[in-house]
Protein backbone atom coordinates (compact mmCIF):
# COMPACT_ATOMS: atom_id res chain seq x y z
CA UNK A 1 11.77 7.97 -3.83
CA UNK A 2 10.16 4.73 -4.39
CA UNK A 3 9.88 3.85 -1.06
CA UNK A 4 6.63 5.86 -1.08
CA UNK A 5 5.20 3.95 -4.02
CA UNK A 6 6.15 0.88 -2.03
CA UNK A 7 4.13 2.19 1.08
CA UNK A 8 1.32 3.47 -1.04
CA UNK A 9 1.35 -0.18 -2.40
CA UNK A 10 1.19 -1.73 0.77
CA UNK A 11 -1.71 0.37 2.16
CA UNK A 12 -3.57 -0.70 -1.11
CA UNK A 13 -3.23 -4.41 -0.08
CA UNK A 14 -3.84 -3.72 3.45
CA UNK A 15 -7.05 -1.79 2.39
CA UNK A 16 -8.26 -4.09 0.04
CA UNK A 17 -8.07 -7.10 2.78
CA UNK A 18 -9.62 -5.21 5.07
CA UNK A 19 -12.43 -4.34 3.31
């Protein structure tokens, strides 16, 4: 179950240093 906080986490980040 929290695997998809984890992943929503992670996209965060990767969003945030791609922007």
């Amino acid at each position: 179950v929290y695997d998809i906080l984890r992943k929503a986490e992670l996209f965060k980040e990767k969003e945030i240093i791609l922007s």
